[in-house]
N, C-alpha and C. Protein backbone atom coordinates (compact mmCIF):
# COMPACT_ATOMS: atom_id res chain seq x y z
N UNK A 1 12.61 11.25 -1.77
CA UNK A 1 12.36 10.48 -0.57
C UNK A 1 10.93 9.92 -0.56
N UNK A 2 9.97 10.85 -0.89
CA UNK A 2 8.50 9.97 -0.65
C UNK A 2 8.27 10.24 -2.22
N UNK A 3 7.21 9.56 -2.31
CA UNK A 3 7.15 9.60 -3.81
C UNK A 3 5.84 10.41 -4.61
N UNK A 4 5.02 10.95 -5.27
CA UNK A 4 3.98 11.87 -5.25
C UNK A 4 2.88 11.54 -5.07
N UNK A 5 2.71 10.18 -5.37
CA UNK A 5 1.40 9.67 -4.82
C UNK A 5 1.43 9.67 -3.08
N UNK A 6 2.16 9.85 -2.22
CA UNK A 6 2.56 10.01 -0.77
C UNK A 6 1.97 11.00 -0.76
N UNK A 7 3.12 12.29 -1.37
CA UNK A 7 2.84 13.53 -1.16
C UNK A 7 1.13 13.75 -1.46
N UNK A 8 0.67 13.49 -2.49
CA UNK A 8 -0.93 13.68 -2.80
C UNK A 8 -1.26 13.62 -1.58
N UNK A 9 -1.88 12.17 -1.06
CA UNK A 9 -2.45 11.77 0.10
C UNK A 9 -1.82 12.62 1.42
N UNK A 10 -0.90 12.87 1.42
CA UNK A 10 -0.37 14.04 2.94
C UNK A 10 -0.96 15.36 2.40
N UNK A 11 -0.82 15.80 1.24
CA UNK A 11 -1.52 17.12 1.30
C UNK A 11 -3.20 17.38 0.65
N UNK A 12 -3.51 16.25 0.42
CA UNK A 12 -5.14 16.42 0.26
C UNK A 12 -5.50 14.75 0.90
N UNK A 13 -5.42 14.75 2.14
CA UNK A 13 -5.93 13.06 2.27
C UNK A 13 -7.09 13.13 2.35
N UNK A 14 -7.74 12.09 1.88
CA UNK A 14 -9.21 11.64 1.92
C UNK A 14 -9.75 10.85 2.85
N UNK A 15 -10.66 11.09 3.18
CA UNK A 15 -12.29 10.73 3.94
C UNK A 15 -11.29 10.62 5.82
N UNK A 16 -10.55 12.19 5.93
CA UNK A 16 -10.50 12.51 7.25
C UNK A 16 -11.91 12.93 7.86
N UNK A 17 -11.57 12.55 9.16
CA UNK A 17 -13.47 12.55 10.21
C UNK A 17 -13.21 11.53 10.63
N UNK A 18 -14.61 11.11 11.34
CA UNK A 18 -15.37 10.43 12.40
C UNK A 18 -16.70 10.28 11.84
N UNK A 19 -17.00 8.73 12.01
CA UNK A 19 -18.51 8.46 11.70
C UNK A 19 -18.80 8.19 13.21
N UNK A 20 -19.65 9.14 13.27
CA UNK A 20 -20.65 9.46 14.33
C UNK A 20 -21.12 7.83 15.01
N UNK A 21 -21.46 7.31 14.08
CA UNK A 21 -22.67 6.04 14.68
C UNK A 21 -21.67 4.61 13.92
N UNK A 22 -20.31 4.95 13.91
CA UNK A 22 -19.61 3.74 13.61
C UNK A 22 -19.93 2.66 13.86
N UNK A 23 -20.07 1.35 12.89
CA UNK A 23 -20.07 -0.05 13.32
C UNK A 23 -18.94 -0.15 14.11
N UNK A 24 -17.82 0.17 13.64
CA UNK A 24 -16.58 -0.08 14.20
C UNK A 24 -15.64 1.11 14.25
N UNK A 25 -14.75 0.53 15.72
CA UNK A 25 -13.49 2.02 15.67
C UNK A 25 -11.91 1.28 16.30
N UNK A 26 -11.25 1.74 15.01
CA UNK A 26 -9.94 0.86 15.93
C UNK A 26 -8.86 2.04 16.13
N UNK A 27 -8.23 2.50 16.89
CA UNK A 27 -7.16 2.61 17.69
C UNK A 27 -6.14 2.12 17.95
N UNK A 28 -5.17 2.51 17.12
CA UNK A 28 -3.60 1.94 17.38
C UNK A 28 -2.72 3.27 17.37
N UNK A 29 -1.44 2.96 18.19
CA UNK A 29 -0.39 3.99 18.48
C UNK A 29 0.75 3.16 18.48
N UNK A 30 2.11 4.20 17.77
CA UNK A 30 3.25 3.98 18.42
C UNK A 30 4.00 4.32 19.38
N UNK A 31 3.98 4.04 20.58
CA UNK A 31 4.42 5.22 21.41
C UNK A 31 5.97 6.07 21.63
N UNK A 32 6.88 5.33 20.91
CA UNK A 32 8.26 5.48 20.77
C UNK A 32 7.94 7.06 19.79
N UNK A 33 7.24 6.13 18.70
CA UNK A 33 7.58 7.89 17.53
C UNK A 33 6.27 8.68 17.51
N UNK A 34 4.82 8.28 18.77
CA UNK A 34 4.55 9.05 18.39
C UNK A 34 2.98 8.66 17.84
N UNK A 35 2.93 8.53 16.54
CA UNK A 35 2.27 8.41 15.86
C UNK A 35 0.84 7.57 16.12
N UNK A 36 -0.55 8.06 15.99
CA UNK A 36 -1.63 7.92 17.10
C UNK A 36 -2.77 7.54 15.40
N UNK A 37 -3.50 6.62 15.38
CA UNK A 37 -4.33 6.68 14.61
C UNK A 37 -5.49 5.93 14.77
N UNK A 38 -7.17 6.58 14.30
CA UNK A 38 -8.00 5.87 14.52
C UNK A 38 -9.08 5.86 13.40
N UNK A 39 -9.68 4.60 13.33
CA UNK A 39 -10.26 4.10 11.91
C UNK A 39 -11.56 3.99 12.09
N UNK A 40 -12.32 4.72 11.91
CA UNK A 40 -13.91 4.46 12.21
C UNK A 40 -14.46 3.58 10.54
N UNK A 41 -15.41 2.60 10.87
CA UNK A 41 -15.81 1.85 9.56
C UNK A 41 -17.58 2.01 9.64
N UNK A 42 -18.29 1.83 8.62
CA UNK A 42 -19.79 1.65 8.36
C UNK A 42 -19.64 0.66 7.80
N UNK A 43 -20.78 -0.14 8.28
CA UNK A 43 -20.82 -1.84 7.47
C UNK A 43 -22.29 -1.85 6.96
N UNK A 44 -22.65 -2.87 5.67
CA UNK A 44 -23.74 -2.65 5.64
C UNK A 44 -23.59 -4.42 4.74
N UNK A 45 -23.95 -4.92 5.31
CA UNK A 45 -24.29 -6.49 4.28
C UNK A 45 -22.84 -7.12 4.35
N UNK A 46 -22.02 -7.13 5.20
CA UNK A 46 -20.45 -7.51 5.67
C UNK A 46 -19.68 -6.63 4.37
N UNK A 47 -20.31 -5.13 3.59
CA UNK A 47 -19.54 -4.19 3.18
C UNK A 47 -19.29 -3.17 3.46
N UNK A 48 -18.09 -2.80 3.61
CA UNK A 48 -17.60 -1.40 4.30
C UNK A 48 -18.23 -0.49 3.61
N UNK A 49 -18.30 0.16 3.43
CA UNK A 49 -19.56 1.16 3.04
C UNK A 49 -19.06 2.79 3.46
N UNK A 50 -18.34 3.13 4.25
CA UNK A 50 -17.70 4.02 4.63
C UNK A 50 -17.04 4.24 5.57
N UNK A 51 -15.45 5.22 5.63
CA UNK A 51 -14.82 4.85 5.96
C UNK A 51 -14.06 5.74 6.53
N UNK A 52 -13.56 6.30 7.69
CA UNK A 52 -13.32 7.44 8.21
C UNK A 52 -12.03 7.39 8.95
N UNK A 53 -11.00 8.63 9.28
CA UNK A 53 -10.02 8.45 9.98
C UNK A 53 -9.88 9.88 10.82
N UNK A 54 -8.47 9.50 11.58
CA UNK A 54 -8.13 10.93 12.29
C UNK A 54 -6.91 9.98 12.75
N UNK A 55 -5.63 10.66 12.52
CA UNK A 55 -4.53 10.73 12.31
C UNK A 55 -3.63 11.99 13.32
N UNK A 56 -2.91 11.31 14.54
CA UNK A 56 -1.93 12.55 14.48
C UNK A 56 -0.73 11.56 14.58
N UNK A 57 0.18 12.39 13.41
CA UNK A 57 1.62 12.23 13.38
C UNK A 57 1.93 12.19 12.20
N UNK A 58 3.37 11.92 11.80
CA UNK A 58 3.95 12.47 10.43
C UNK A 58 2.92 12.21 9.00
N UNK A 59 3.68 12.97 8.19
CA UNK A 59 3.39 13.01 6.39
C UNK A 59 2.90 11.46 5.86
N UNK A 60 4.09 10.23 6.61
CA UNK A 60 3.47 9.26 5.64
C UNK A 60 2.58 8.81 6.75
N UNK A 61 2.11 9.28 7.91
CA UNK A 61 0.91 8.43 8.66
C UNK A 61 0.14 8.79 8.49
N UNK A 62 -0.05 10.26 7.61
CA UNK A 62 -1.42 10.40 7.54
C UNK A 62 -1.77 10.22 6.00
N UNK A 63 -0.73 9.90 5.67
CA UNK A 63 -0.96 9.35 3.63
C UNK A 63 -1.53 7.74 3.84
N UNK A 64 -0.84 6.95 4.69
CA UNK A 64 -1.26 5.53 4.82
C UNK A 64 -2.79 5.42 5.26
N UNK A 65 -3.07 6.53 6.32
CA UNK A 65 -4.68 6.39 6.78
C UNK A 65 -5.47 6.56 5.60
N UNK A 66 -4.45 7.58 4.83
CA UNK A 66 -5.66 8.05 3.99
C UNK A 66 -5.85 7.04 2.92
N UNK A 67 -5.12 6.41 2.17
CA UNK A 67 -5.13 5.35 1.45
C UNK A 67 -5.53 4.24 2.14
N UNK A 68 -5.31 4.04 3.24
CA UNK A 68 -5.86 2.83 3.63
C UNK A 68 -7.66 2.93 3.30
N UNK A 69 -7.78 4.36 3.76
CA UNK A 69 -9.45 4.26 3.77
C UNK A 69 -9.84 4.30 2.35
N UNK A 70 -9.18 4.64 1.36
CA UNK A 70 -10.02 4.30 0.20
C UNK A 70 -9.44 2.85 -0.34
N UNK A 71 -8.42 2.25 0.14
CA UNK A 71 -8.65 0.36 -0.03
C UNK A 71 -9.37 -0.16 0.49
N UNK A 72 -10.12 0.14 1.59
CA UNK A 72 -11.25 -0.78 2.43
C UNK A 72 -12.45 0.08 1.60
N UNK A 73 -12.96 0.72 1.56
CA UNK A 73 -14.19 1.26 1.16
C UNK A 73 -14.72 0.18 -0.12
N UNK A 74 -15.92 -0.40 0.01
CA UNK A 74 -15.93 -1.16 -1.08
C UNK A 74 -15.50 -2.52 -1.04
N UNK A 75 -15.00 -3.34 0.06
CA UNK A 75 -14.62 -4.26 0.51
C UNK A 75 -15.29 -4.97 1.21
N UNK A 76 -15.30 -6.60 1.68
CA UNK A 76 -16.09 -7.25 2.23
C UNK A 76 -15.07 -7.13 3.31
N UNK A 77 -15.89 -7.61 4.93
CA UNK A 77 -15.03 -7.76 5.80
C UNK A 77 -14.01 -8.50 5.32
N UNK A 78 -13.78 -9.82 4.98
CA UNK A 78 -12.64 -10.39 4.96
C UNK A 78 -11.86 -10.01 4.13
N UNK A 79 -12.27 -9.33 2.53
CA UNK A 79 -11.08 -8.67 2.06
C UNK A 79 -10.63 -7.48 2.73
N UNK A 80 -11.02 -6.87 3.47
CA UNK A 80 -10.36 -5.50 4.35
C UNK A 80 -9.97 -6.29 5.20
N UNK A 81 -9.98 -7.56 5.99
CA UNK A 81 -8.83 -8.02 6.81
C UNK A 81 -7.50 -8.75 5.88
N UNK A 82 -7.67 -8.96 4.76
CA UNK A 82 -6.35 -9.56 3.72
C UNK A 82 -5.12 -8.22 3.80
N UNK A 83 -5.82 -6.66 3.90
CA UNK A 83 -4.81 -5.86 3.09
C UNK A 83 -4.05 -5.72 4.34
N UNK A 84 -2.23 -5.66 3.56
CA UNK A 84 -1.19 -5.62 4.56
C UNK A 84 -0.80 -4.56 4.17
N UNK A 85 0.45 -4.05 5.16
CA UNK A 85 1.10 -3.11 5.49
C UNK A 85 2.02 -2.87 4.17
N UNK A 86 2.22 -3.92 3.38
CA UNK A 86 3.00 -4.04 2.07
C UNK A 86 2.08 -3.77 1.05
N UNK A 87 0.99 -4.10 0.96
CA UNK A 87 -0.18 -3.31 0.28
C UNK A 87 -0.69 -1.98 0.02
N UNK A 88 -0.31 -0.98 1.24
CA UNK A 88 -0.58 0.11 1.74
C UNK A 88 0.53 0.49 1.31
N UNK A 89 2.06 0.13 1.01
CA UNK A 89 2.96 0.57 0.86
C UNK A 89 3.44 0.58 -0.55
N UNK A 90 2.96 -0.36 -1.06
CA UNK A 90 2.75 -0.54 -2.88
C UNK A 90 1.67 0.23 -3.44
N UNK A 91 0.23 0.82 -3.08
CA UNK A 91 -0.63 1.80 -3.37
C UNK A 91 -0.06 2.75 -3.57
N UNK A 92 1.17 3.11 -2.65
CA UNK A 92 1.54 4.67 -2.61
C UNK A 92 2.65 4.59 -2.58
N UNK A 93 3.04 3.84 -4.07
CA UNK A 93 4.54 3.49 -4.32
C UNK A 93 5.72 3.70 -3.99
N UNK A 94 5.41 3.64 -2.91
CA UNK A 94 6.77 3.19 -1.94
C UNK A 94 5.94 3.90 -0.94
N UNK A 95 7.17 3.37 0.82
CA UNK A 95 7.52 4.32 1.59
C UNK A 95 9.00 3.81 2.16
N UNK A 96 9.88 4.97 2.23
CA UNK A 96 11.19 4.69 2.52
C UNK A 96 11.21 4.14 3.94
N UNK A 97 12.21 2.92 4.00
CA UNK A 97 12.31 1.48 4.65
C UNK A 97 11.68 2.31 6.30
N UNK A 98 12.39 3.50 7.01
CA UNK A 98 12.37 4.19 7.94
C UNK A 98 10.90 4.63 8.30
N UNK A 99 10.04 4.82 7.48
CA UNK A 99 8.55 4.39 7.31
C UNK A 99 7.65 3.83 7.45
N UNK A 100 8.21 2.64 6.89
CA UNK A 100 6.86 1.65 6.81
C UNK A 100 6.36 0.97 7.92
N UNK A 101 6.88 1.69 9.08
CA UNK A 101 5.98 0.99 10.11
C UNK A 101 4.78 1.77 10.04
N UNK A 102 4.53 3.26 9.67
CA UNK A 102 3.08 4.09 9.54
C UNK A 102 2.45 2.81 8.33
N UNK A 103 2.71 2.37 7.77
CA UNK A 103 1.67 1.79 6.63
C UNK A 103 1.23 0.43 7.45
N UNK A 104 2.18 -0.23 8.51
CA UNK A 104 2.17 -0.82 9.84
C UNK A 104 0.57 -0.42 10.40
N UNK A 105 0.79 0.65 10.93
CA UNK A 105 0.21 1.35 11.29
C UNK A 105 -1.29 1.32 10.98
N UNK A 106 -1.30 2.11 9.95
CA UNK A 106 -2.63 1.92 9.06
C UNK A 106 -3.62 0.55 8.77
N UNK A 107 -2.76 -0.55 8.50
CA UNK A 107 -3.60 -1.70 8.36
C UNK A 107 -4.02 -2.28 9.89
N UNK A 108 -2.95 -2.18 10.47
CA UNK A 108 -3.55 -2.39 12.12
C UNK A 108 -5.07 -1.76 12.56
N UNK A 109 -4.94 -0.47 12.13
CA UNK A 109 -6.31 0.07 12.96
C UNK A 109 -7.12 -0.11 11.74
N UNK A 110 -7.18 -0.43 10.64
CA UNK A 110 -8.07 -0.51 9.88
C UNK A 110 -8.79 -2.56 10.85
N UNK A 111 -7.87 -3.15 10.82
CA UNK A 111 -8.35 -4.16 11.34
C UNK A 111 -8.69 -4.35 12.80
N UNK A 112 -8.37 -3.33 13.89
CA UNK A 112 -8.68 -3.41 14.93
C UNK A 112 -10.18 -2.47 14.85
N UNK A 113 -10.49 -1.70 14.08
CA UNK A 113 -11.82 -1.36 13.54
C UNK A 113 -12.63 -2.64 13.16
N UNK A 114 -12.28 -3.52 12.34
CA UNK A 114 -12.92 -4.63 11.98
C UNK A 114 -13.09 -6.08 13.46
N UNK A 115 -11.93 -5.96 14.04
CA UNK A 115 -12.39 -6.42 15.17
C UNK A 115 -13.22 -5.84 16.12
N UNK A 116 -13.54 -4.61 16.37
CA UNK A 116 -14.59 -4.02 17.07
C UNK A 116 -15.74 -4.04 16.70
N UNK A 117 -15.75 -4.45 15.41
CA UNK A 117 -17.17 -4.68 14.66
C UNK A 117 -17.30 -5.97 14.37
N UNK A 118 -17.12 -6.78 14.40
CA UNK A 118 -17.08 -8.35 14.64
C UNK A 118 -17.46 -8.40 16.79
N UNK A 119 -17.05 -7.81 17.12
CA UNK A 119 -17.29 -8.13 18.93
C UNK A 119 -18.43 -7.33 18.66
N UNK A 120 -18.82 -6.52 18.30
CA UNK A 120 -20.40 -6.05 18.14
C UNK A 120 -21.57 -7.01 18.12
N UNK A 121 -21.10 -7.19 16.61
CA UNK A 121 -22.05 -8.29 16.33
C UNK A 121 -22.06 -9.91 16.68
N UNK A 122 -20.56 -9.84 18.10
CA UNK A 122 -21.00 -11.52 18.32
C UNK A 122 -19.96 -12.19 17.70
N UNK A 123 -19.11 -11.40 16.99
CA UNK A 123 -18.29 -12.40 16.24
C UNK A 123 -17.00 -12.72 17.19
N UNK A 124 -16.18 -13.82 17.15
CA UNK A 124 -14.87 -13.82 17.74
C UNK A 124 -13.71 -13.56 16.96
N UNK A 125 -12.46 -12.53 17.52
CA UNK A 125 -11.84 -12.01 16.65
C UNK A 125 -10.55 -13.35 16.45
N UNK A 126 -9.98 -13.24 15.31
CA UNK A 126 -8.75 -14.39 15.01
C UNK A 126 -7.83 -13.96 16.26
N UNK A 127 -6.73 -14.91 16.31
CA UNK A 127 -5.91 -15.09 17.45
C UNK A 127 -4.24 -13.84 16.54
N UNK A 128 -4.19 -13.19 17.15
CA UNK A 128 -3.03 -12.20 16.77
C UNK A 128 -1.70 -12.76 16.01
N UNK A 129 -0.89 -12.83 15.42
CA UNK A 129 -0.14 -13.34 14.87
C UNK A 129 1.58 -12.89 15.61
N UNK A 130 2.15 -13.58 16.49
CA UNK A 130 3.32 -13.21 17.34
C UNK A 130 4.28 -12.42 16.37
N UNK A 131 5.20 -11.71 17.05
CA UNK A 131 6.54 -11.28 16.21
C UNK A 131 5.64 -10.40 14.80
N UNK A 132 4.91 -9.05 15.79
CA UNK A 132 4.69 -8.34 14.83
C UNK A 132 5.89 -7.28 14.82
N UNK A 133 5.93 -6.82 13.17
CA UNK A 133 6.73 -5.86 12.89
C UNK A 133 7.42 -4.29 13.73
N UNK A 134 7.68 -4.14 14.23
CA UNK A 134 8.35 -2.44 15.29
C UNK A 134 8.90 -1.69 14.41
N UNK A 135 8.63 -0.39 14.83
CA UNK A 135 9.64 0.73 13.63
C UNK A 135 11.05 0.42 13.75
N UNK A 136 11.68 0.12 13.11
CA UNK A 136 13.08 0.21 13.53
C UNK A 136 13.49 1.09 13.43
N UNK A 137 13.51 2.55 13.56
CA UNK A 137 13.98 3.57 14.21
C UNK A 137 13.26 4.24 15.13
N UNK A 138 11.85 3.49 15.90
CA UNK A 138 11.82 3.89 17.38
C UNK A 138 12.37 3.10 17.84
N UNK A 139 12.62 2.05 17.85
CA UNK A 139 13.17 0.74 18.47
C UNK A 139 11.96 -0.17 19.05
């Protein structure tokens, strides 16, 4: 069902925490299944620089945080706003269809982190894109 690079990241995920003095912090939830996640970022020269999470809810939501944070680390703002939910889901070769709204998940607050750090510094965030994706088994 999940595949071992999943399993890795659910049972040793990386760079769980909170940066204290975050440029940025994004916050997204599903509320149907649950699943609660938040993305603290350090910026330094428009590079992420470090990259922090805290996760409650299932195995693959906290594998997607955790991979998500080592795809942004090392990234310019705008390539950490390119990576999608299909990105996050090809890193960690696969997640079964019933899933992939956590990898949903993950790129959301990685970018609602990046929009909190853009309204910091003055920036205006892009206009949301309608007919975003829902778990289809919260409904």
């Amino acid at each position: 069902m999940y595949s071992d690079k999943v399993m890795d990241h659910f049972q040793n995920p990386r760079n769980v925490g909170e940066i204290e003095d975050a440029d940025g912090v994004g916050t997204v939830g599903n509320p149907t299944c649950g699943d609660l996640m938040t993305i603290y970022i350090k910026v330094k020269d428009n590079v992420i620089e470090d990259v922090k999470f805290k996760t409650f809810g299932c195995g693959a939501a906290i594998a997607t945080s955790s991979m998500i944070t080592e795809m942004a680390v090392g990234k310019t703002i705008e390539e950490a706003l390119a990576i999608t939910r299909n990105d996050v889901a090809d890193n960690l070769e696969g997640l079964p269809p019933v899933k992939m709204h956590c990898s949903n998940l993950a790129a959301d607050a990685l970018h609602a982190a990046i929009d909190n750090y853009k309204e910091k510094i003055g920036e205006k965030k892009k206009e949301e894109p309608e007919g975003k994706d829902i778990c289809p088994s919260c409904g």
